[in-house]
N, C-alpha and C. Protein backbone atom coordinates (compact mmCIF):
# COMPACT_ATOMS: atom_id res chain seq x y z
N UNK A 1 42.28 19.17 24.37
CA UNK A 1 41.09 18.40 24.77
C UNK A 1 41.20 18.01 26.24
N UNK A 2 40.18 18.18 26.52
CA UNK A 2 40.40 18.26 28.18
C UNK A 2 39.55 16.37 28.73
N UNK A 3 39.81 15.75 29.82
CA UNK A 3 39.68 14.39 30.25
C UNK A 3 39.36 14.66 31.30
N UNK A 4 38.13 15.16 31.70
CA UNK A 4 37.82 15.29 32.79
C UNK A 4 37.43 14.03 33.81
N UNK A 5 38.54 13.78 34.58
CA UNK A 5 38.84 12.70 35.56
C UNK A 5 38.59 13.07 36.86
N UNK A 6 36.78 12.68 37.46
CA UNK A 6 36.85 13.52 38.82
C UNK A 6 36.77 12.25 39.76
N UNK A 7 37.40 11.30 40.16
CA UNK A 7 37.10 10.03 41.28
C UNK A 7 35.89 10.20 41.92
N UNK A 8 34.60 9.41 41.69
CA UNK A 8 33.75 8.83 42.62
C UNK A 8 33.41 7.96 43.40
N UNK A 9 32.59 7.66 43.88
CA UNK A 9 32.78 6.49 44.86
C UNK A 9 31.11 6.42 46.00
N UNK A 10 31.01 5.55 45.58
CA UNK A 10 29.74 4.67 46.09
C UNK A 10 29.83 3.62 46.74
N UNK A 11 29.33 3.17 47.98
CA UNK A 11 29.20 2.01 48.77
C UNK A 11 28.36 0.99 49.08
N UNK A 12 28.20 0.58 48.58
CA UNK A 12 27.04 -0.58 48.90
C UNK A 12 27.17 -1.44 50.17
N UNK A 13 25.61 -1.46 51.12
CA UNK A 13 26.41 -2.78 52.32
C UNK A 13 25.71 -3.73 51.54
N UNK A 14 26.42 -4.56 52.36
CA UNK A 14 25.97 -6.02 52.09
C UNK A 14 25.77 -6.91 53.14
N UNK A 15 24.72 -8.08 53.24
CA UNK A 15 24.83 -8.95 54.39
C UNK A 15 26.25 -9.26 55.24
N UNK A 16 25.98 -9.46 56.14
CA UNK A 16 26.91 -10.23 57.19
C UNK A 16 28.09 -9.27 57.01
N UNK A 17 28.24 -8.12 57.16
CA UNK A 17 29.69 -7.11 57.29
C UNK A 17 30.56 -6.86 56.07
N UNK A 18 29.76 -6.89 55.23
CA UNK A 18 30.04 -7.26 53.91
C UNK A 18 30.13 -5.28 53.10
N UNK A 19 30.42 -5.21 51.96
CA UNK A 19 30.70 -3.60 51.92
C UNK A 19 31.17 -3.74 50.23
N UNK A 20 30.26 -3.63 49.44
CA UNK A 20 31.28 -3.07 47.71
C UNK A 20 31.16 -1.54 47.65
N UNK A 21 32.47 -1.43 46.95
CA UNK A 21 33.17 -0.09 46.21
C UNK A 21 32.82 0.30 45.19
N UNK A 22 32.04 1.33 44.78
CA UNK A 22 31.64 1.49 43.29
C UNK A 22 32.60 2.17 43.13
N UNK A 23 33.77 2.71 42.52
CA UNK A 23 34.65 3.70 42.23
C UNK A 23 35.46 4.24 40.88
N UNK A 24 35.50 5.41 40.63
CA UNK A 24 36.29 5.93 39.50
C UNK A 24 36.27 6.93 39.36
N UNK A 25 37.08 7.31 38.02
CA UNK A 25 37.98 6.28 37.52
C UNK A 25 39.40 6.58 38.11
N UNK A 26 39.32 5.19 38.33
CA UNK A 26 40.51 5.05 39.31
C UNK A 26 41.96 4.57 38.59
N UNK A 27 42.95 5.67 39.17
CA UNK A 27 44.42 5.99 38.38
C UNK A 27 45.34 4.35 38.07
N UNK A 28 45.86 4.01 37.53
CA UNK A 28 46.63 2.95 37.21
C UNK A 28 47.81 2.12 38.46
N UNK A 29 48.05 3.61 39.19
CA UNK A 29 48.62 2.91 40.50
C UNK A 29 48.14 2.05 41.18
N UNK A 30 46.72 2.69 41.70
CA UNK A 30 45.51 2.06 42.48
C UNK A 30 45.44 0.77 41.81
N UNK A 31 45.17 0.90 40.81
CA UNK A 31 44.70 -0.44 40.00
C UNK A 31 45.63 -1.87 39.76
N UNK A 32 46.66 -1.60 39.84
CA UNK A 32 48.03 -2.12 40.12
C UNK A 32 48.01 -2.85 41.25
N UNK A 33 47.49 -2.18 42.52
CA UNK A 33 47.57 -3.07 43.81
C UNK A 33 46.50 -4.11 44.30
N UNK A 34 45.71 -4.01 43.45
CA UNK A 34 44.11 -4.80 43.05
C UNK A 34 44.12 -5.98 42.63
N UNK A 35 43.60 -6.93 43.48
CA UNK A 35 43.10 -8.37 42.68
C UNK A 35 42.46 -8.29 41.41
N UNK A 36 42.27 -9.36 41.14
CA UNK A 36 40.77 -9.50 39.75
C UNK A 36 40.18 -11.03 40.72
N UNK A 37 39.14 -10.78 40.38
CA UNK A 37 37.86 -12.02 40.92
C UNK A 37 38.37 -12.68 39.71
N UNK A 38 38.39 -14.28 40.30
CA UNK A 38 39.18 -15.17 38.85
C UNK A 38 37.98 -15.27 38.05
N UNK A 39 36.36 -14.83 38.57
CA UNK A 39 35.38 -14.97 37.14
C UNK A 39 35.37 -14.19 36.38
N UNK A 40 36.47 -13.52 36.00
CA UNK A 40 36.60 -12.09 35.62
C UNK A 40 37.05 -12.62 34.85
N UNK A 41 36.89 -13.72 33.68
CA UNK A 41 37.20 -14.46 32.58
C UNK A 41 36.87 -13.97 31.07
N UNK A 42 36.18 -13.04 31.43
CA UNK A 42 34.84 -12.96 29.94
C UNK A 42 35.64 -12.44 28.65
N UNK A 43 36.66 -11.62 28.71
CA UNK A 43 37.67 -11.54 27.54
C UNK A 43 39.02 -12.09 27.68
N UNK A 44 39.74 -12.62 28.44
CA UNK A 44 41.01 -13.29 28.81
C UNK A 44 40.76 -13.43 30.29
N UNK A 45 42.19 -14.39 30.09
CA UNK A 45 42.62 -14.76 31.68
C UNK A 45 42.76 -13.49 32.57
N UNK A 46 41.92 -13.46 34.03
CA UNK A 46 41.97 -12.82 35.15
C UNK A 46 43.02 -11.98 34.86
N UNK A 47 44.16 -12.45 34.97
CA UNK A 47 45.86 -11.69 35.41
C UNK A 47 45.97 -10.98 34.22
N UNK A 48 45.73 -11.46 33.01
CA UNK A 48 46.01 -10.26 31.34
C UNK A 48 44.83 -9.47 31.43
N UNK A 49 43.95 -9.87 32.05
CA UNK A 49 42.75 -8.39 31.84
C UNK A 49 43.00 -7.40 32.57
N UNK A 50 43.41 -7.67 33.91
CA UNK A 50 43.58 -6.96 34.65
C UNK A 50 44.93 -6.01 34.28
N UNK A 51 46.03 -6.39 33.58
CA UNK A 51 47.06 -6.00 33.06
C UNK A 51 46.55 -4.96 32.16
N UNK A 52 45.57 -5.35 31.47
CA UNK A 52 44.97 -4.50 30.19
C UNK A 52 44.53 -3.25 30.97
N UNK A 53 43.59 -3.68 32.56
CA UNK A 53 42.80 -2.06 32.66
C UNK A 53 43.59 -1.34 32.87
N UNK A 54 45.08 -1.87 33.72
CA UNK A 54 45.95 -0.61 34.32
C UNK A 54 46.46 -0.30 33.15
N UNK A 55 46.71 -0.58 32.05
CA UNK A 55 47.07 0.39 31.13
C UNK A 55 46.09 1.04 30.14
N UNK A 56 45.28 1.18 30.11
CA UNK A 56 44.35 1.39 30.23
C UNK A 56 44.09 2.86 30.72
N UNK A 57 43.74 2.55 32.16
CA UNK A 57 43.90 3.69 33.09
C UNK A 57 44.68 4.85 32.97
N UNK A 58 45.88 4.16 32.62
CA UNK A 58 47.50 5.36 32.26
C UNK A 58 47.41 6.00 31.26
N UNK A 59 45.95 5.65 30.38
CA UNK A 59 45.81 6.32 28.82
C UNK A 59 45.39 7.92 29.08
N UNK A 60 46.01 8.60 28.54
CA UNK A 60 45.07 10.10 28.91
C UNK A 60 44.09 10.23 28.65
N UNK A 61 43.05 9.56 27.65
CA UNK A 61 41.46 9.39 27.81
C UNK A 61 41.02 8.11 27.82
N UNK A 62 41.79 6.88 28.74
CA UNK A 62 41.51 5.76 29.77
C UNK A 62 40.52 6.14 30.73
N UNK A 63 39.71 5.39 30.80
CA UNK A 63 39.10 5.52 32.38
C UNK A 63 38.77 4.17 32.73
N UNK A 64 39.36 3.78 33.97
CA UNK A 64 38.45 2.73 34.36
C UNK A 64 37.36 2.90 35.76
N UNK A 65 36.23 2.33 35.89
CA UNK A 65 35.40 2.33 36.90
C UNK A 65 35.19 1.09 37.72
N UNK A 66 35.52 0.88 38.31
CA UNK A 66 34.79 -0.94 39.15
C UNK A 66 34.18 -1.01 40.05
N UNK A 67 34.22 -2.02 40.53
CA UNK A 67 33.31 -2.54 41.69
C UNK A 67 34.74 -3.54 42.70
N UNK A 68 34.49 -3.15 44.13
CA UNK A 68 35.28 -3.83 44.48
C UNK A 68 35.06 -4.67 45.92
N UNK A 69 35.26 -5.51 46.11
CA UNK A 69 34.90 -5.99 47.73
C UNK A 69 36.22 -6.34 48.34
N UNK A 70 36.80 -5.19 49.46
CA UNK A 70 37.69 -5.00 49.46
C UNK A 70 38.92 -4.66 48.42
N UNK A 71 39.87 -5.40 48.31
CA UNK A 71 40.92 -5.70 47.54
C UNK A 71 40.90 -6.32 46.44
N UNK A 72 39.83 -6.66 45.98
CA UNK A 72 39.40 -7.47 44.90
C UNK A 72 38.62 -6.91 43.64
N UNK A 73 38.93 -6.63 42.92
CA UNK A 73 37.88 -6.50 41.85
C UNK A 73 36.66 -7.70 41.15
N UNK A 74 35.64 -7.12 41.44
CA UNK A 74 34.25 -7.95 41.29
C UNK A 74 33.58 -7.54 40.06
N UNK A 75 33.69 -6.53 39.09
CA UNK A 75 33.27 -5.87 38.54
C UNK A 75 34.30 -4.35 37.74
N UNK A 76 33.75 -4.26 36.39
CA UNK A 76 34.72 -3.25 35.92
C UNK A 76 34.37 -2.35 34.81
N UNK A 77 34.04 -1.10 34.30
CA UNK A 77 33.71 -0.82 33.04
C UNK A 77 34.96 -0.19 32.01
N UNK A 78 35.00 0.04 31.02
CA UNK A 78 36.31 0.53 30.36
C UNK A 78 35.97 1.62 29.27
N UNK A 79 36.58 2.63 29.46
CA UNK A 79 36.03 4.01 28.30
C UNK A 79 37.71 4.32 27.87
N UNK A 80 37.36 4.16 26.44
CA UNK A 80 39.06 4.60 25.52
C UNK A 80 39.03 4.77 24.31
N UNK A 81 40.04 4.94 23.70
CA UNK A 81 39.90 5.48 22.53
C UNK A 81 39.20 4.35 21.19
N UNK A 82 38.96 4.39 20.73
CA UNK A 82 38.79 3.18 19.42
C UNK A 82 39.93 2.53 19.19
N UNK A 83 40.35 0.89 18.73
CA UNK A 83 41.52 0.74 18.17
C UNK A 83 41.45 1.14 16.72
N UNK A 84 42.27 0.96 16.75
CA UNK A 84 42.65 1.84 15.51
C UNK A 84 42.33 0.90 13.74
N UNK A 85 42.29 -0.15 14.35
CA UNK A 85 42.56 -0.85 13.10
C UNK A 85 40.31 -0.89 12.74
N UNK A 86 39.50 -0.03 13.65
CA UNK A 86 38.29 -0.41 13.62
C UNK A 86 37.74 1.14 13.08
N UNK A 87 36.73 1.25 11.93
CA UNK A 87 36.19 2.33 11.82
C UNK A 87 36.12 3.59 12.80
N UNK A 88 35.43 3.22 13.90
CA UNK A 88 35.50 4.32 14.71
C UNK A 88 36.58 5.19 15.30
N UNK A 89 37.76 5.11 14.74
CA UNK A 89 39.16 5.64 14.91
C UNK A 89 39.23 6.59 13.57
N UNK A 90 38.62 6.31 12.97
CA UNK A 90 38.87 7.13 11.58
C UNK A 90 38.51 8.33 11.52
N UNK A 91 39.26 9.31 11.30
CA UNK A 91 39.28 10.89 11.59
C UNK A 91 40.00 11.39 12.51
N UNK A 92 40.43 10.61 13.43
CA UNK A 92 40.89 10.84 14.69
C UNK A 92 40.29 11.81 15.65
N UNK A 93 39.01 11.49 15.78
CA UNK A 93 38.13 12.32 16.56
C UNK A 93 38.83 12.06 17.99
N UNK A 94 39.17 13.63 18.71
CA UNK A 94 39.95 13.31 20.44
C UNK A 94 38.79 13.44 21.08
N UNK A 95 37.43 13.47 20.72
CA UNK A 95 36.40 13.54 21.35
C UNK A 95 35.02 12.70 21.06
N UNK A 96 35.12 11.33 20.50
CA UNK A 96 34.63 10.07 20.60
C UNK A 96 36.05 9.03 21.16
N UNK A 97 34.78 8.53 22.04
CA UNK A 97 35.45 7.40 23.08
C UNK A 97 34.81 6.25 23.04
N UNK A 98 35.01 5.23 23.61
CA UNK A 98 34.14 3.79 23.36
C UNK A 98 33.93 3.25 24.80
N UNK A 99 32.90 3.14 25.01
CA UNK A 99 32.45 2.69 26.34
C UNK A 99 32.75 0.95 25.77
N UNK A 100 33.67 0.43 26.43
CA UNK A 100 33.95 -0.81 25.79
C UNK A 100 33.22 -2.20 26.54
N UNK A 101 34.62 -2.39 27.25
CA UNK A 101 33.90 -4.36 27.93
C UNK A 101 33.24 -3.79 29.25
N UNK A 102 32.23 -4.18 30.08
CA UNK A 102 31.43 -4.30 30.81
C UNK A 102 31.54 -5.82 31.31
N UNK A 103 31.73 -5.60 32.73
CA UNK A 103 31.99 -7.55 33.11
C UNK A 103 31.74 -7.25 34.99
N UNK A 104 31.20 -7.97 35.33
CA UNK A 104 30.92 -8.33 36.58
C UNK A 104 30.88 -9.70 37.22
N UNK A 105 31.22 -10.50 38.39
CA UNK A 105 31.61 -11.69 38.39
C UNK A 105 30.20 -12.20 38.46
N UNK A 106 29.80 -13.50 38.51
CA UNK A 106 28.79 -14.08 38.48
C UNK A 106 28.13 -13.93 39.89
N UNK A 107 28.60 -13.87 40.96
CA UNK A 107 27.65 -14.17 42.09
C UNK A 107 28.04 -12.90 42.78
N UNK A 108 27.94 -11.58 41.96
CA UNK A 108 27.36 -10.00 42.59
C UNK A 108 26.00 -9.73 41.22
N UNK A 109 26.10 -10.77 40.52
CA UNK A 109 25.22 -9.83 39.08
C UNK A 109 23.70 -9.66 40.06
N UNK A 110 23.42 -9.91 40.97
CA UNK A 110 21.75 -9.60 41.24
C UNK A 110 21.82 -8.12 41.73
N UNK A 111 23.52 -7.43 42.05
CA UNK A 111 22.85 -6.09 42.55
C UNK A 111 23.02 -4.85 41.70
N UNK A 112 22.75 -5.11 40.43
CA UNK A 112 22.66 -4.07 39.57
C UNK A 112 23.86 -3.31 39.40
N UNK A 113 25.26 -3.83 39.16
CA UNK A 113 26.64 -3.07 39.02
C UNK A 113 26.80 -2.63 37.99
N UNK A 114 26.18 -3.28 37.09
CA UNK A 114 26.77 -2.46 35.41
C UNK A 114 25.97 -1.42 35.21
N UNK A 115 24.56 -0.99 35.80
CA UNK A 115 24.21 0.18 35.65
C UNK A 115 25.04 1.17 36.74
N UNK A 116 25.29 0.64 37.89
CA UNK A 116 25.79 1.77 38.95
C UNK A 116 26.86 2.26 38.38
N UNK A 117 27.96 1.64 37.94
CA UNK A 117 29.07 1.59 37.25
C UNK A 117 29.15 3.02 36.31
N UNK A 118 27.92 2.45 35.30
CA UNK A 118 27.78 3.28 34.50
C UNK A 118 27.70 4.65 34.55
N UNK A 119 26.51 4.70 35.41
CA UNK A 119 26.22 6.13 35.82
C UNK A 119 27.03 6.64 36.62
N UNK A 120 27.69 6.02 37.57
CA UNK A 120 28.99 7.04 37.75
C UNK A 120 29.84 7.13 37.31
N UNK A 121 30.07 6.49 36.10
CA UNK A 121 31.29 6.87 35.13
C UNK A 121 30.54 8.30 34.09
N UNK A 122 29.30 8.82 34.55
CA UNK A 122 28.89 10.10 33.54
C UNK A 122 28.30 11.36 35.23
N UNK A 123 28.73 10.45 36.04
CA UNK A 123 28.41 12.17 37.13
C UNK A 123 29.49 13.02 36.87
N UNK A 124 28.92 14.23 37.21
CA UNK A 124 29.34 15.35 37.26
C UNK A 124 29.93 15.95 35.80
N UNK A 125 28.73 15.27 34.76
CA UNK A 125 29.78 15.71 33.42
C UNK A 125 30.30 15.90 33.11
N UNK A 126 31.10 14.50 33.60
CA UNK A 126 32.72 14.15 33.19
C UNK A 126 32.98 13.86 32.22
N UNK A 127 31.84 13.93 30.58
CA UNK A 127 31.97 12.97 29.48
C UNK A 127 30.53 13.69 28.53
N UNK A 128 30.64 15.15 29.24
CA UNK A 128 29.59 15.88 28.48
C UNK A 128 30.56 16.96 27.38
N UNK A 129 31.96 16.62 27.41
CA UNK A 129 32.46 17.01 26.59
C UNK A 129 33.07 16.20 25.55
N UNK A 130 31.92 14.88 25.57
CA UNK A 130 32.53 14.02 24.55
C UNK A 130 31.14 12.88 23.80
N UNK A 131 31.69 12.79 22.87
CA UNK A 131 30.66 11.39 21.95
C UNK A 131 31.07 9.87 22.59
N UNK A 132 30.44 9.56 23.45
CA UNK A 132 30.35 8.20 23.46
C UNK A 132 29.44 7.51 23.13
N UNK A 133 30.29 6.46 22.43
CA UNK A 133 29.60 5.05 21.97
C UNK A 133 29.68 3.69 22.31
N UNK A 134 28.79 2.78 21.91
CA UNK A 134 29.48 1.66 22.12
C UNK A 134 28.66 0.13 21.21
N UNK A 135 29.43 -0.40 21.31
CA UNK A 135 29.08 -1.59 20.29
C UNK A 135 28.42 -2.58 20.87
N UNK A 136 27.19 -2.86 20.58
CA UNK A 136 27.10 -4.32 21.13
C UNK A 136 26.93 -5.38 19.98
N UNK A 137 27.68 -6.19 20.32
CA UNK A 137 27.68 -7.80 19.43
C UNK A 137 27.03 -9.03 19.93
N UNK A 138 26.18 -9.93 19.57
CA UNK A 138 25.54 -10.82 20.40
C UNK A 138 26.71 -11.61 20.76
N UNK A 139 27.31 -12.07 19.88
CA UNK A 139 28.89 -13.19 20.06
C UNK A 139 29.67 -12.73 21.37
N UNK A 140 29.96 -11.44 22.20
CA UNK A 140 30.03 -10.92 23.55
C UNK A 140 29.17 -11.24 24.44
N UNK A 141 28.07 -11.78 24.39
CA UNK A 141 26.92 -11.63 24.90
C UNK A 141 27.02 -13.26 26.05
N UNK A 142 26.97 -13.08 27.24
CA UNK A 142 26.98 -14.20 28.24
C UNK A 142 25.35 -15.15 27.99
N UNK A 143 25.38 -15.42 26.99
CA UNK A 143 23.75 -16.32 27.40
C UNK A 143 23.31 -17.54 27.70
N UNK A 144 24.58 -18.12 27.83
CA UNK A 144 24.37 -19.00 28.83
C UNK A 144 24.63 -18.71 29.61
N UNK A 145 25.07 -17.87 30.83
CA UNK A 145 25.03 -17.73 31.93
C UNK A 145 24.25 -17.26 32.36
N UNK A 146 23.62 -16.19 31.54
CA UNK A 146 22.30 -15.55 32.18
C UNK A 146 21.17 -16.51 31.66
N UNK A 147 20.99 -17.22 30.98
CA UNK A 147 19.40 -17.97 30.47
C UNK A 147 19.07 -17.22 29.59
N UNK A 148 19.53 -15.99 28.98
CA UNK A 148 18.43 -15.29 28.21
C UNK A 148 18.84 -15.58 26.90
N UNK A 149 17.87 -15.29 25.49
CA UNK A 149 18.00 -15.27 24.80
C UNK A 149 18.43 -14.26 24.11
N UNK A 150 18.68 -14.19 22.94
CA UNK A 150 19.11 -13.26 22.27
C UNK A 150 18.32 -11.98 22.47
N UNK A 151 17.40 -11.58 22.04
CA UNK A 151 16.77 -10.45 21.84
C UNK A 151 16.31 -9.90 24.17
N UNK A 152 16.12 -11.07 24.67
CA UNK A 152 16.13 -10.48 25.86
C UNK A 152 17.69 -10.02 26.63
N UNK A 153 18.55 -10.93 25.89
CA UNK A 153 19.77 -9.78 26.17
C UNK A 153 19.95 -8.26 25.80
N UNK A 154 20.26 -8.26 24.56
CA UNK A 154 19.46 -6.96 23.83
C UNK A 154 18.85 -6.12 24.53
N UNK A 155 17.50 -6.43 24.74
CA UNK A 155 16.53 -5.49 25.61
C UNK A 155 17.65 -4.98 27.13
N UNK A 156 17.69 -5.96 27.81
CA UNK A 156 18.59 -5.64 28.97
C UNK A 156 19.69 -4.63 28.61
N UNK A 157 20.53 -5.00 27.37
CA UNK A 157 21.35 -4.12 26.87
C UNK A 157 21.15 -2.96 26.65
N UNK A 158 20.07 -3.02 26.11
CA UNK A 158 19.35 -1.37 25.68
C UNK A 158 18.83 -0.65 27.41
N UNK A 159 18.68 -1.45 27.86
CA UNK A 159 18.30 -0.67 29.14
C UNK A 159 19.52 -0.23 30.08
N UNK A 160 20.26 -0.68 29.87
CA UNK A 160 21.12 -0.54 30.84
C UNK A 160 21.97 1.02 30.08
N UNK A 161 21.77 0.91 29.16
CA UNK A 161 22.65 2.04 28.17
C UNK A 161 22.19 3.33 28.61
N UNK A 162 20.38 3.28 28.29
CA UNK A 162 19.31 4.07 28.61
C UNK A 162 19.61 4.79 29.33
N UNK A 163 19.93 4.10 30.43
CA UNK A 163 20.07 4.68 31.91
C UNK A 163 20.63 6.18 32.03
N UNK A 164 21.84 6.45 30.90
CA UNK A 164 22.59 7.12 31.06
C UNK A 164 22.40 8.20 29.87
N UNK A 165 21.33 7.68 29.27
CA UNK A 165 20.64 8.63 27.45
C UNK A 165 21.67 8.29 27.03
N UNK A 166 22.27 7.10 26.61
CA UNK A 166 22.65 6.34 25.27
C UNK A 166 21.50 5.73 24.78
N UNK A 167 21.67 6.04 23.04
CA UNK A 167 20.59 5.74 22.22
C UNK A 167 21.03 4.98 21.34
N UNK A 168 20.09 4.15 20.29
CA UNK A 168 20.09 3.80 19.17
C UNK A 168 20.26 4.55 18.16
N UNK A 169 21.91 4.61 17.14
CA UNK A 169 22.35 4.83 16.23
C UNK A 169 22.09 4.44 14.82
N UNK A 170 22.06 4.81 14.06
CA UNK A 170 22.19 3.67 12.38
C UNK A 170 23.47 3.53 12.11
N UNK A 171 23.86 2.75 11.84
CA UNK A 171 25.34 2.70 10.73
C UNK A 171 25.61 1.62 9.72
N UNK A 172 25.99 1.47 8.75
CA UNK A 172 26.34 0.85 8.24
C UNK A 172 27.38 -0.20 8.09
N UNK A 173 28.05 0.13 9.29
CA UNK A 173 28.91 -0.65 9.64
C UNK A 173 28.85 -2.26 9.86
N UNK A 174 29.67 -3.38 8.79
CA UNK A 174 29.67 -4.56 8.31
C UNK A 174 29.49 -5.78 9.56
N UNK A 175 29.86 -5.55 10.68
CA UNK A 175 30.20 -6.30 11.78
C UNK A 175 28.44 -6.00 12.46
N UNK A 176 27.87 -4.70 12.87
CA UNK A 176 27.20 -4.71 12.98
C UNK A 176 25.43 -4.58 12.39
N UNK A 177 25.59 -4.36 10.78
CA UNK A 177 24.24 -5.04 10.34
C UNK A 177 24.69 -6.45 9.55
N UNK A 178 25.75 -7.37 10.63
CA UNK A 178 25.49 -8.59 10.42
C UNK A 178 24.42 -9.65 10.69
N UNK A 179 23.90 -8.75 12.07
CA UNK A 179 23.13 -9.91 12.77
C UNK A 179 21.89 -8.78 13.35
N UNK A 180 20.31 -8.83 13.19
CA UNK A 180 19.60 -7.95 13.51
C UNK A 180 19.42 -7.61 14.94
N UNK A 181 20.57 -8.11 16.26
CA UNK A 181 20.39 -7.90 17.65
C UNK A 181 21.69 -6.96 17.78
N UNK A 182 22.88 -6.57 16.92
CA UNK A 182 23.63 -6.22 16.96
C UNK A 182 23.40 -4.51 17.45
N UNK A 183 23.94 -3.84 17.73
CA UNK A 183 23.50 -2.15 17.67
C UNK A 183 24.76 -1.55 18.38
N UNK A 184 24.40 -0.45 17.52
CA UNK A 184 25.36 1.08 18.07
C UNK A 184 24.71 1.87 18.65
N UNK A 185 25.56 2.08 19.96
CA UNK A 185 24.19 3.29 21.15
C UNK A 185 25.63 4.26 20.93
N UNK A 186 24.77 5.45 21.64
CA UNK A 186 25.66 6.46 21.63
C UNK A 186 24.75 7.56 22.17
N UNK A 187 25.84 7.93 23.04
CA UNK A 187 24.98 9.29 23.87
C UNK A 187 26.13 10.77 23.31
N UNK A 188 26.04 12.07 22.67
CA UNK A 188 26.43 12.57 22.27
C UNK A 188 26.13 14.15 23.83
N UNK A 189 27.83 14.39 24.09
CA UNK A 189 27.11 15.60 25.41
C UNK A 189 27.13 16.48 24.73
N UNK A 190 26.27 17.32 26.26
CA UNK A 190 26.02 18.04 25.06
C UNK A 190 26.60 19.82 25.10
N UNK A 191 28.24 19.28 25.41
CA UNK A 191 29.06 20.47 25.08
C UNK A 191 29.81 20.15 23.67
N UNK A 192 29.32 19.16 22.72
CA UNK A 192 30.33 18.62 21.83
C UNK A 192 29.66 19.52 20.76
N UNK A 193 30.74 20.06 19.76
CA UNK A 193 30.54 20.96 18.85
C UNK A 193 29.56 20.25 17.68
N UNK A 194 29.18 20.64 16.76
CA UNK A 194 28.39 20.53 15.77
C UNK A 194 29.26 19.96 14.68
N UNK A 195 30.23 20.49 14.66
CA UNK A 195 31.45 19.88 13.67
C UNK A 195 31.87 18.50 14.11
N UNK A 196 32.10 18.12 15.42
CA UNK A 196 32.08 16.56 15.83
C UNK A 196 30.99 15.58 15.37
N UNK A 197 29.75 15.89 15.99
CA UNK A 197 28.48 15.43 15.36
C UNK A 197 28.71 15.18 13.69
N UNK A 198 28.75 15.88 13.25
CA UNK A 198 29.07 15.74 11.79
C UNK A 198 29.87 15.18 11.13
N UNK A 199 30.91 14.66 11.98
CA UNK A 199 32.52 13.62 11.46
C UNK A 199 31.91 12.77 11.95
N UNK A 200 31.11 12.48 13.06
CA UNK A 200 30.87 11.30 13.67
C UNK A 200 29.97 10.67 12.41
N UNK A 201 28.96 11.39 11.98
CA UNK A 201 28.12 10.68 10.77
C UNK A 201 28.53 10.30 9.75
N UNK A 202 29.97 11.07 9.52
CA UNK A 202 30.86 10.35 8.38
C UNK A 202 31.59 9.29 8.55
N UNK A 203 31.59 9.09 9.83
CA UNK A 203 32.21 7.63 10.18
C UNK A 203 31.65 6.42 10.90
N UNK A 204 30.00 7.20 10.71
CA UNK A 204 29.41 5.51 10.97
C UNK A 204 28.52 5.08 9.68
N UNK A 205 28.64 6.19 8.75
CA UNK A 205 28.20 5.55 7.35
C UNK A 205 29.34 6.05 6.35
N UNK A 206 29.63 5.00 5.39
CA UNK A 206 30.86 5.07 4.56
C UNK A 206 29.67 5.46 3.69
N UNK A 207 28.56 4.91 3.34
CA UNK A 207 27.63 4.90 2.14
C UNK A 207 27.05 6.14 2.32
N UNK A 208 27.28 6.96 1.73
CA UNK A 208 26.59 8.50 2.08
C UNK A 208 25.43 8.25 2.01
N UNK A 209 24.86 7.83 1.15
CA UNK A 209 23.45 7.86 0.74
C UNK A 209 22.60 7.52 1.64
N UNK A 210 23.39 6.91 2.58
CA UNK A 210 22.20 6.31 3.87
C UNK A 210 21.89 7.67 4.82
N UNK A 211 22.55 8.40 4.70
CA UNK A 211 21.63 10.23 6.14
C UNK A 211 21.91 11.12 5.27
């Protein structure tokens, strides 16, 4: 199975001499010599998350993508395997991945990083030889920081996925038809065999009867 890892890189200016890094996915060394922005809170402390991407990175189908101003990380996306102890590991598909945490610090969110992010974590169909998915849970969901409510997170969520033709999935899966804002997107490339597609449907419904 091949991990096609091609480094991109995007620049944004910014007022007053100012300059962010869109880049990836960038190798575990790199990532190693990198700050974290301390609002970079949203799943653990700054210093253990940041611990998490570089290994992460070192995974043979790790990728990380960020955002950076200078030396700092401002922003970050994460694509890896499923853990294991969660449905989507089951079969051991080497060709579904999980577009996982998405996090940007609070005072860059007006310039649109989690879509830029995104989409260059799928140029040059780097990930058209694979099923990605990803989970969204409202309980992840920043809403007090953004003001929005539930279902306008959601929407934002769904758009931002869009961007990249991730879609709305069904599954049966317990965590997610807990709560009706919950959803599974998934963009399937489209060098992935027919036989993948087909394990993949066995492992987002246990209940056959549902496809």
């Amino acid at each position: 199975m091949e991990h096609r890892k091609r480094l991109q890189r995007e620049r944004i200016e910014l007022p007053v001499n100012r300059e962010l890094v869109i880049e990836g996915p960038v190798p575990p060394e790199q990532l190693a010599q990198l700050a974290m922005h301390p609002a970079l809170d949203a799943f653990r402390r700054p210093r253990d998350q940041h611990e998490a991407l570089v290994d992460i990175a070192g995974l043979d189908e790790g990728r990380i993508i960020l955002v950076r101003e200078a030396d700092t990380i401002v922003g970050y996306v994460t694509f890896h395997y499923a853990d294991e102890l969660e449905r989507w590991s089951e079969g051991g598909m080497i060709d579904l991945i999980e577009l996982g945490a998405i996090e940007v610090a609070d005072e860059y969110r007006s310039f649109g990083l989690g879509k830029k992010m995104i989409q260059l974590a799928f140029a040059e169909d780097q990930l058209e030889n694979m099923i990605v998915f990803t989970t969204e849970y409202y309980w992840h969901w920043d809403l007090e920081g953004t003001k929005l409510n539930v279902w306008e997170y959601r929407s934002m969520m769904e758009k931002l996925m869009k961007s990249v033709g991730m879609i709305w999935f069904a599954t049966d899966d317990p965590e997610i038809c807990s709560h009706p804002a919950n959803c599974l997107m998934v963009k399937i490339g489209k060098e992935v065999p027919l036989s993948s597609v087909e394990q993949f449907d066995r492992v987002r419904f246990r209940q056959r009867f549902m496809y």
